[in-house]
Protein backbone atom coordinates (compact mmCIF):
# COMPACT_ATOMS: atom_id res chain seq x y z
CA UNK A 1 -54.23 37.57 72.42
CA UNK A 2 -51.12 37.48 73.57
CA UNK A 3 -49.17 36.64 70.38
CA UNK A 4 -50.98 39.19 68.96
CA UNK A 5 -49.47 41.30 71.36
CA UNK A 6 -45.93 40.20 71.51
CA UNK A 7 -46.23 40.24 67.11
CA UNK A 8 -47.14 44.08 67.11
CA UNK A 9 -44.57 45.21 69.34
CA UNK A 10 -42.31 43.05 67.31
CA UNK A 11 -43.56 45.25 64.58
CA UNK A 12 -43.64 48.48 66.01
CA UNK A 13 -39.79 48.04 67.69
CA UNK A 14 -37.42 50.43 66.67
CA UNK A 15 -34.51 47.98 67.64
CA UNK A 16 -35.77 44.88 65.82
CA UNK A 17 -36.76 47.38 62.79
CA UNK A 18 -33.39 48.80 62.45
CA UNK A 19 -31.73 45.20 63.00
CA UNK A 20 -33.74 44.46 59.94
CA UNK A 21 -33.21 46.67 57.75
CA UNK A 22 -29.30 46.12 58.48
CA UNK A 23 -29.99 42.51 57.49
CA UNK A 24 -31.62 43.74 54.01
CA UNK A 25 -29.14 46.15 53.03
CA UNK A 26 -25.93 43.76 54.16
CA UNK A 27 -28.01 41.03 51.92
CA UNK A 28 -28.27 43.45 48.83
CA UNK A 29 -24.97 45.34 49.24
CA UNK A 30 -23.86 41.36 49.42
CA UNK A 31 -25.68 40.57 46.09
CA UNK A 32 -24.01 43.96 44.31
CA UNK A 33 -20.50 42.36 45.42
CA UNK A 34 -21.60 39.45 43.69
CA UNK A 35 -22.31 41.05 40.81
CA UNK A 36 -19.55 43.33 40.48
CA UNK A 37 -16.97 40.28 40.50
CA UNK A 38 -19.04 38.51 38.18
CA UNK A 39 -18.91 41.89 35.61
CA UNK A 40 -15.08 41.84 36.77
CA UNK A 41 -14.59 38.23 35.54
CA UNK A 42 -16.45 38.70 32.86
CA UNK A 43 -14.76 41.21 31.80
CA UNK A 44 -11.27 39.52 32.36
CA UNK A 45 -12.11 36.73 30.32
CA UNK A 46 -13.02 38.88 27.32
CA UNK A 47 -9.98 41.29 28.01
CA UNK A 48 -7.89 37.60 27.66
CA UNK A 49 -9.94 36.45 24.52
CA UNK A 50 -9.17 39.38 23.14
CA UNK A 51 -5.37 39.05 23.69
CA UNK A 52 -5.20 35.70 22.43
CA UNK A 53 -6.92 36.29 19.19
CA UNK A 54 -4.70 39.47 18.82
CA UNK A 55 -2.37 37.57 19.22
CA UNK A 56 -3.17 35.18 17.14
CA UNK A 57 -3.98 37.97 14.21
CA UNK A 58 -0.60 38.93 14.74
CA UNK A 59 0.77 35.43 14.67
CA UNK A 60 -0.94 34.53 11.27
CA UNK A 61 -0.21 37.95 9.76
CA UNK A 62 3.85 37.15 10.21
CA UNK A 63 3.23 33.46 8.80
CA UNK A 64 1.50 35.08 5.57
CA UNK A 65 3.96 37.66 5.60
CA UNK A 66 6.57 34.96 5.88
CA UNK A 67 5.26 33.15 3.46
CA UNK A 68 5.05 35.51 0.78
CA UNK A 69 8.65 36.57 1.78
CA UNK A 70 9.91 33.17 0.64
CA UNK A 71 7.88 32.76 -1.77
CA UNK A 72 8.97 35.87 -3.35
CA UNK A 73 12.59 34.39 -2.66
CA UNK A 74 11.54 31.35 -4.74
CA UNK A 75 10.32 33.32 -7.49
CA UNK A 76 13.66 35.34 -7.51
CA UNK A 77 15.89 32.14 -7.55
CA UNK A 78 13.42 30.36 -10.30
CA UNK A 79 14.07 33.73 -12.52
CA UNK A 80 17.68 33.89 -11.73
CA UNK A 81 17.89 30.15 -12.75
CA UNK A 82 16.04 30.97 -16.05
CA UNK A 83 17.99 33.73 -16.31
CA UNK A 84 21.54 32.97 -15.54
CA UNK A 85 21.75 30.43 -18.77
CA UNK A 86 20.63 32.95 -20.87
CA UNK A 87 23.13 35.40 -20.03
CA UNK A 88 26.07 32.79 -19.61
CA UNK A 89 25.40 32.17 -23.31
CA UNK A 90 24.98 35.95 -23.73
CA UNK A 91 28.29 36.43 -22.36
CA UNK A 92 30.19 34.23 -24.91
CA UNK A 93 28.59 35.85 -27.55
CA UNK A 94 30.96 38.41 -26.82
CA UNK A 95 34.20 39.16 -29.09
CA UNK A 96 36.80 37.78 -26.53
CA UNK A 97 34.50 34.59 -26.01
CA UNK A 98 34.53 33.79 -29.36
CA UNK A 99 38.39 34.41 -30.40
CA UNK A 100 38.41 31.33 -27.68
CA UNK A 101 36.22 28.56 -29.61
CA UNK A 102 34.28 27.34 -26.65
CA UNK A 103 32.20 24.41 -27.75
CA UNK A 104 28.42 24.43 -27.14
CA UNK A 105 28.73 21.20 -25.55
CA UNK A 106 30.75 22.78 -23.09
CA UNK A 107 28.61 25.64 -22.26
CA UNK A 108 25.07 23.39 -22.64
CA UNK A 109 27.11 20.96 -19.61
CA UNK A 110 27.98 24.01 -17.75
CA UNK A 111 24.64 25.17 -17.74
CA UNK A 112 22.89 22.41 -16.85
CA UNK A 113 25.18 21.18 -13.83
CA UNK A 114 26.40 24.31 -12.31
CA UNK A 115 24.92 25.46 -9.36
CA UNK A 116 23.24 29.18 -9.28
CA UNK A 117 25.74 30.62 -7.04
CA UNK A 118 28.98 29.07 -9.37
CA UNK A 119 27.22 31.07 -12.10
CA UNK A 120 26.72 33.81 -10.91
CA UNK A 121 30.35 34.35 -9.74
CA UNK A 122 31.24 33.58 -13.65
CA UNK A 123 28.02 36.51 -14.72
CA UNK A 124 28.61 38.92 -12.58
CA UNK A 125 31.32 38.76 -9.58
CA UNK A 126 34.32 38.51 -12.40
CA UNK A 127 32.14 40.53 -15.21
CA UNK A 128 35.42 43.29 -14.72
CA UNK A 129 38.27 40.36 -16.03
CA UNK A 130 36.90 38.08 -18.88
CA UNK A 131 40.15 35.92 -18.39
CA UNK A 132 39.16 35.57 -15.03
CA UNK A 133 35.50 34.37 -16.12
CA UNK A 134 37.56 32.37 -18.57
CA UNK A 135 39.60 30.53 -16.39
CA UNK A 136 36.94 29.97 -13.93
CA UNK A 137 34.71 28.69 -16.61
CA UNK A 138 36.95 26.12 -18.01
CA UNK A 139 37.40 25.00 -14.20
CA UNK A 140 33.71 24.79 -13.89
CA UNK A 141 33.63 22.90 -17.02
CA UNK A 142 35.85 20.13 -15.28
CA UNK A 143 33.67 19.70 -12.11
CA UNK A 144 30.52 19.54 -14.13
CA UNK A 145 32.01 17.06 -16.15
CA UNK A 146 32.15 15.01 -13.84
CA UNK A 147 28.94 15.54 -11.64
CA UNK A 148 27.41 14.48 -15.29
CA UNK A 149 29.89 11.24 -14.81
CA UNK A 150 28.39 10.50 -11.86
CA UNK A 151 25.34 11.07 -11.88
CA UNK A 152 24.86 8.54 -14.97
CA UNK A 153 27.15 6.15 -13.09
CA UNK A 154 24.52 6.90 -10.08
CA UNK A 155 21.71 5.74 -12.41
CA UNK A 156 23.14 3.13 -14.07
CA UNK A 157 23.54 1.73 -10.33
CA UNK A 158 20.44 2.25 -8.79
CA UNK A 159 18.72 0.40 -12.22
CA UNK A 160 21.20 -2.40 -11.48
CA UNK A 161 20.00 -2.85 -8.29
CA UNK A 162 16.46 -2.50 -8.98
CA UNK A 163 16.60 -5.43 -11.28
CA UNK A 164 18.51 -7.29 -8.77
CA UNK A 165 16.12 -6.99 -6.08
CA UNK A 166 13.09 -7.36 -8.26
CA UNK A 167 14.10 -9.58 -11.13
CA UNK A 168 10.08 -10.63 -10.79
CA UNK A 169 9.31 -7.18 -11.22
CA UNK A 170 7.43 -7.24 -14.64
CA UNK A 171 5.91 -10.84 -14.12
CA UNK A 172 2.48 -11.07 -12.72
CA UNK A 173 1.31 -13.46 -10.02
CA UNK A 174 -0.38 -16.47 -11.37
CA UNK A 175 -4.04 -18.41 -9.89
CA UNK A 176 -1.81 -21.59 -8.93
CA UNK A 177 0.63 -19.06 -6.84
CA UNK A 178 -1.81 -16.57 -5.26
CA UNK A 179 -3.72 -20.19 -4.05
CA UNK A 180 -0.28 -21.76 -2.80
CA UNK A 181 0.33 -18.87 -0.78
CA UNK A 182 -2.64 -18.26 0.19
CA UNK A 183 -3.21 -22.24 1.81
CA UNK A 184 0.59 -21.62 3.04
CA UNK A 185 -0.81 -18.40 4.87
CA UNK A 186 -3.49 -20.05 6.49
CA UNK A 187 -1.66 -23.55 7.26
CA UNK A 188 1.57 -21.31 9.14
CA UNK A 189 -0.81 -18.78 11.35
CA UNK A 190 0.00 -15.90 13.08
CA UNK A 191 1.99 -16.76 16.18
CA UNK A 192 4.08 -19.21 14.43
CA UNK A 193 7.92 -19.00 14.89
CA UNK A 194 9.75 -17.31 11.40
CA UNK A 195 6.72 -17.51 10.04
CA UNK A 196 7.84 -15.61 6.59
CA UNK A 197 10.78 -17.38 6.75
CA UNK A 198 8.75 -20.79 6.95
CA UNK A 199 6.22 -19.86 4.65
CA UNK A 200 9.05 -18.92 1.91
CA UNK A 201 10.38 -22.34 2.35
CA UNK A 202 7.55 -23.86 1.32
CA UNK A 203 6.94 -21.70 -1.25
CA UNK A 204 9.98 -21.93 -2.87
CA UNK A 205 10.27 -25.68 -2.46
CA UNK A 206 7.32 -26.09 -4.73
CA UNK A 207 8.24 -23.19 -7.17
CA UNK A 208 11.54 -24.98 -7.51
CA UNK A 209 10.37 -28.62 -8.25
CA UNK A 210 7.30 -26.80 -10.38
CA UNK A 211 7.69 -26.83 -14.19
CA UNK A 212 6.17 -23.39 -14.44
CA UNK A 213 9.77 -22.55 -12.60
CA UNK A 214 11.19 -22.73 -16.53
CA UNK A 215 10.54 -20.43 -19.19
CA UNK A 216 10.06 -21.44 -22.65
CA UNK A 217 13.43 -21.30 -23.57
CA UNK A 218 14.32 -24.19 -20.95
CA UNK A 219 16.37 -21.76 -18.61
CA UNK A 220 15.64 -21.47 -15.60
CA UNK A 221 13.43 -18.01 -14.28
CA UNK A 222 14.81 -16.38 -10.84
CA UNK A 223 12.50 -16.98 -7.89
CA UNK A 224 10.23 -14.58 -6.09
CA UNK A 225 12.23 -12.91 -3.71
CA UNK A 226 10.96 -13.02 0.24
CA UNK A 227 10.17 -9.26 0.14
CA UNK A 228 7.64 -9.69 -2.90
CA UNK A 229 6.06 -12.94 -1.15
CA UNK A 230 5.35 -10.63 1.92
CA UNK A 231 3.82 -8.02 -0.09
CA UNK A 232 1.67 -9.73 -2.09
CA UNK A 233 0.35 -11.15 1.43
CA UNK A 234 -0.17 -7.68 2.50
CA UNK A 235 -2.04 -6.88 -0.42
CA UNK A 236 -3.76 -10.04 -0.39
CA UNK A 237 -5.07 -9.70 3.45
CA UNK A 238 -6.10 -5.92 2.42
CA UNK A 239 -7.91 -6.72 -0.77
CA UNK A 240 -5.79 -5.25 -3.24
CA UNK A 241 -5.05 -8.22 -5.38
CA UNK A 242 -8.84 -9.80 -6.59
CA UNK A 243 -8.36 -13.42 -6.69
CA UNK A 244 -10.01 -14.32 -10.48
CA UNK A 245 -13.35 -16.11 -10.05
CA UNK A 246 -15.07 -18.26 -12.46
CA UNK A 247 -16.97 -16.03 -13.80
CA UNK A 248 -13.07 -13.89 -14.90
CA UNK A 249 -13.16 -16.53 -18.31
CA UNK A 250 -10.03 -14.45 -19.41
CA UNK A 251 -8.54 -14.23 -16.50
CA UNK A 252 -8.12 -17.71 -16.02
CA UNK A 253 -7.25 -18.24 -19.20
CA UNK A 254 -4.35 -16.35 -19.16
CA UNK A 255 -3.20 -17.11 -15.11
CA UNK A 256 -4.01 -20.77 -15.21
CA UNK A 257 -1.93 -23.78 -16.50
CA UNK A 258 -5.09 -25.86 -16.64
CA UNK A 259 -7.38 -25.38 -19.36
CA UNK A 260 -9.62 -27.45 -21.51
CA UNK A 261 -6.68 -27.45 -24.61
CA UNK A 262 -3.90 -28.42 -22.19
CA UNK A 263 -5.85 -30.82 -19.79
CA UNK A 264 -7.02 -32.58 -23.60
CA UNK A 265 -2.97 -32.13 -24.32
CA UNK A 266 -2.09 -34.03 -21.18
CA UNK A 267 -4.45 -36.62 -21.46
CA UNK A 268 -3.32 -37.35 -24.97
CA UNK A 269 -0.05 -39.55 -25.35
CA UNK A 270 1.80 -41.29 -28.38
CA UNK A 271 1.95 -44.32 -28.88
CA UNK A 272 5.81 -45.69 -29.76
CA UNK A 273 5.03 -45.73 -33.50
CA UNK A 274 4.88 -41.90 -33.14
CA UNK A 275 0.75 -42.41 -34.07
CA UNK A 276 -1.28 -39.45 -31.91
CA UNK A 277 -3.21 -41.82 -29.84
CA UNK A 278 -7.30 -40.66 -29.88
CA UNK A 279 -8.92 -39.43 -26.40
CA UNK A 280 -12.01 -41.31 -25.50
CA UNK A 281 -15.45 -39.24 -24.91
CA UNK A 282 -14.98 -39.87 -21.61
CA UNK A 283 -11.53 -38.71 -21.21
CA UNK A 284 -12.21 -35.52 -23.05
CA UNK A 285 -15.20 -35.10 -20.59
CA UNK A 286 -13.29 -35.68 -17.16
CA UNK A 287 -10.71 -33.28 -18.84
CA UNK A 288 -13.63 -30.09 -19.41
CA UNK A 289 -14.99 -31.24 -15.53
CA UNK A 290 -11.40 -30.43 -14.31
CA UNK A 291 -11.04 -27.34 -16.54
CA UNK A 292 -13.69 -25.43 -14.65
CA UNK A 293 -12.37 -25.12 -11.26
CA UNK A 294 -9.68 -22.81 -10.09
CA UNK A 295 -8.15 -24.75 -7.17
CA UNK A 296 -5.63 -28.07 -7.55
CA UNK A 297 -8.71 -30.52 -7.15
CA UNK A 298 -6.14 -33.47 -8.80
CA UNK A 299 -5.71 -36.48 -7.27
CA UNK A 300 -2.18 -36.24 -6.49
CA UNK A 301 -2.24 -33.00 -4.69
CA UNK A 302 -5.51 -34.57 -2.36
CA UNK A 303 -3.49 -37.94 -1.63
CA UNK A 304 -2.53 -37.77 1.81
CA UNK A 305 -6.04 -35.48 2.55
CA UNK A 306 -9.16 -36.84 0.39
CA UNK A 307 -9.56 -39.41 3.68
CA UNK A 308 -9.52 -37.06 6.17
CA UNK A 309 -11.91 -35.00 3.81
CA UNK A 310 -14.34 -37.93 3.36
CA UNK A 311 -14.16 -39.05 7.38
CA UNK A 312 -15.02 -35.45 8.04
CA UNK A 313 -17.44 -34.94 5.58
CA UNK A 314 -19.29 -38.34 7.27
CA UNK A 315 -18.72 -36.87 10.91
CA UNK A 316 -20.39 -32.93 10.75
CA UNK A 317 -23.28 -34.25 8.16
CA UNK A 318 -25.37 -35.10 10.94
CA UNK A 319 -24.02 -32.03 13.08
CA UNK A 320 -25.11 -29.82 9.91
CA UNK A 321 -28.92 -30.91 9.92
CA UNK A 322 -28.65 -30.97 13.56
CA UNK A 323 -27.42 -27.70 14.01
CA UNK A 324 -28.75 -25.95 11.07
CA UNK A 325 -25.31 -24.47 9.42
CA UNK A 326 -25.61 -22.52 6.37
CA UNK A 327 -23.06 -24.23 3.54
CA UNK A 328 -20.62 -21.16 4.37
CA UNK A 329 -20.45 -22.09 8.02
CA UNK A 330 -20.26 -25.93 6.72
CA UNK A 331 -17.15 -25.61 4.41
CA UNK A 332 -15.21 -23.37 7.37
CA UNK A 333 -15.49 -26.02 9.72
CA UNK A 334 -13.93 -28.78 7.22
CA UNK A 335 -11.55 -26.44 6.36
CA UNK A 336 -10.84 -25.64 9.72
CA UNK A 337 -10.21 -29.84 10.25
CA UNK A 338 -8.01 -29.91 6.84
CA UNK A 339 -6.02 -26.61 7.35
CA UNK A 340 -2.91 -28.57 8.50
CA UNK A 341 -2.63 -30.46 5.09
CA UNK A 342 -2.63 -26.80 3.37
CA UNK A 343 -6.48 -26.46 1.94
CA UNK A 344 -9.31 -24.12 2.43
CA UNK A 345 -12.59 -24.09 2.74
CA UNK A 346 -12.74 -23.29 -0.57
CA UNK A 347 -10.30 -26.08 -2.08
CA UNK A 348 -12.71 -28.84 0.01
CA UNK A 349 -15.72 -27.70 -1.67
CA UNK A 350 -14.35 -27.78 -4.62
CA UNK A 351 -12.77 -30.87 -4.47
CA UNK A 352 -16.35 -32.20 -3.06
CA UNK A 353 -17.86 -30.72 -6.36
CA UNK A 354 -15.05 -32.58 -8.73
CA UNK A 355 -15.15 -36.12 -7.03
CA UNK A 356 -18.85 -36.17 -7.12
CA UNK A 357 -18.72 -34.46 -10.83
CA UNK A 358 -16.11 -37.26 -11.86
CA UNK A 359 -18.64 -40.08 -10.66
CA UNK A 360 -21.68 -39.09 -12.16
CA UNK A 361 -19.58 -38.40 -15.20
CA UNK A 362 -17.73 -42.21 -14.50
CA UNK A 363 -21.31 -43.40 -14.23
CA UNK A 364 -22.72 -42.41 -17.37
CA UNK A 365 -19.81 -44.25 -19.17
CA UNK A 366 -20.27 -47.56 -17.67
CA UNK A 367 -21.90 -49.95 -19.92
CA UNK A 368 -25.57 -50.75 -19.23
């Protein structure tokens, strides 16, 4: 009863009513503040959007106007340019120009190396004195005589040069050198010290004791030069040179030194009577088996690595089976072992393929 009480003169206070409704209208006149400087930011921000994209407008109205302004410029030099000939030749049309005998040669060499502004002072600055335009025109002559010297001297240079520096320009890459310097690549890392440098070394050293280093004629061809041995790296790494596959019959046949003619030309020898001396089935079979791969697969280039090849070939067998490697992951870890001898994964499969190829092949030949 008593809270009752003290809860309805609570109500029924004056004071505490008053208090209240001070409270409410401080709250609300509190809230329209809030409001107001949230309208006045508002508004700010659009006022500044506003600026910026009149600004803007503005900006991109004087960069089209700009832009038309010079190219309006350009259009007036290209039709002065066009023009200026035309009236040059005009002008010694004239009576006083031809009394003079001015060659066409001339005029043709004045035209085409004089700049717009030399003439124009010949058109139009000294169109009051034709000796003047006379004179200066047989000056001009002079200097664009020899611009035209010079510029053909300039050309004759810079085609010089370009020979010079690529004097392997117009001769393509061939299988046995995209796979040299691709082993080379892979046998000097990244990391190792002048690794171009190295890597040329090599390369050259074989290019120069290679018979392919000789053109038909017997003299000798100029080497790759370091620059194109880099690039066709480059483009090797990115893809841009496709290395011929088997399946590229003309490819090969053009790129390779080996093919089934030449490896049958090798194999054949004369006797000292000068009599052709006849290739065996068997030798004319080897010769096809080593026709149809791409790599070196001979037995001279494998002589220092078919052992390690074979003691590595008996050592990961069992870690193949064991391990379950697909035949990609199987051929990267024997090239991986053989990569200091210069061969890839690619040139021990292969090389697998031939030796077993050349036995089976040895086999059949053997008499019963």
């Amino acid at each position: 009863t008593i809270s009752k009480l003290v809860q309805m003169c609570k109500e029924r206070d004056p004071r505490l009513i008053r208090m209240e409704e001070r409270e409410r209208r401080a709250i609300m006149l509190e809230e329209r503040q809030k409001e107001q400087r949230r309208q006045e930011r508002e508004a700010e921000r659009l006022r500044k959007e506003q600026e910026i994209e009149e600004k803007e407008r503005k900006r991109e109205e004087e960069r089209q106007m700009e832009q038309r302004r010079v190219e309006q410029e350009k259009d007036r030099i290209r039709r002065e340019i066009q023009q200026l000939p035309i009236e040059m030749r005009k002008l010694f049309n004239k009576p006083f120009f031809q009394q003079q005998k001015i060659s066409e040669k001339h005029i043709d060499c004045v035209c085409l190396h004089a700049t717009r502004e030399e003439l124009k002072t010949i058109v139009h600055e000294l169109q009051a004195s034709p000796q003047k335009q006379l004179d200066q025109f047989h000056h001009l002559f002079q200097v664009c005589k020899q611009r035209e010297l010079d510029k053909k001297t300039k050309k004759e240079e810079l085609e010089k040069k370009e020979k010079e520096t690529n004097k392997f320009g117009t001769l393509p890459w061939t299988v046995a050198e995209l796979k040299h310097l691709t082993q080379l690549c892979i046998k000097f890392p990244r990391g190792t010290e002048n690794r171009w440098d190295v890597i040329y070394k090599e390369f050259l050293r074989k290019q120069k004791s290679s018979p392919a280093s000789s053109n038909q004629s017997g003299k000798s061809q100029p080497y790759r030069s370091l620059e194109e041995l880099i690039a066709t790296a480059h483009d090797l790494q990115k893809g841009n040179i496709k290395m011929p596959t088997k399946k590229d019959t003309n490819v090969l046949k053009k790129n390779t030194d080996v093919t089934v003619a030449s490896a049958t030309a090798t194999a054949s020898s004369t006797s000292s009577s000068g009599k052709t001396k006849t290739l065996s089935p068997l030798e004319k079979e080897l010769a096809e088996i080593r026709s149809r791969y791409e790599t070196d697969v001979s037995d001279e280039s494998w002589t220092k690595a078919q052992n390690v090849l074979e003691t590595v070939l008996r050592e990961l067998m069992p870690v193949k089976k064991e391990q379950q490697w697909s035949m990609e992951t199987f051929w990267e870890q024997i090239g991986k072992r053989l990569a200091d001898y210069g061969k890839t994964p690619t040139d021990c499969e292969e090389r697998f393929k031939y030796v077993r190829e050349v036995l089976i092949c040895k086999k059949k030949y053997q008499p019963q």
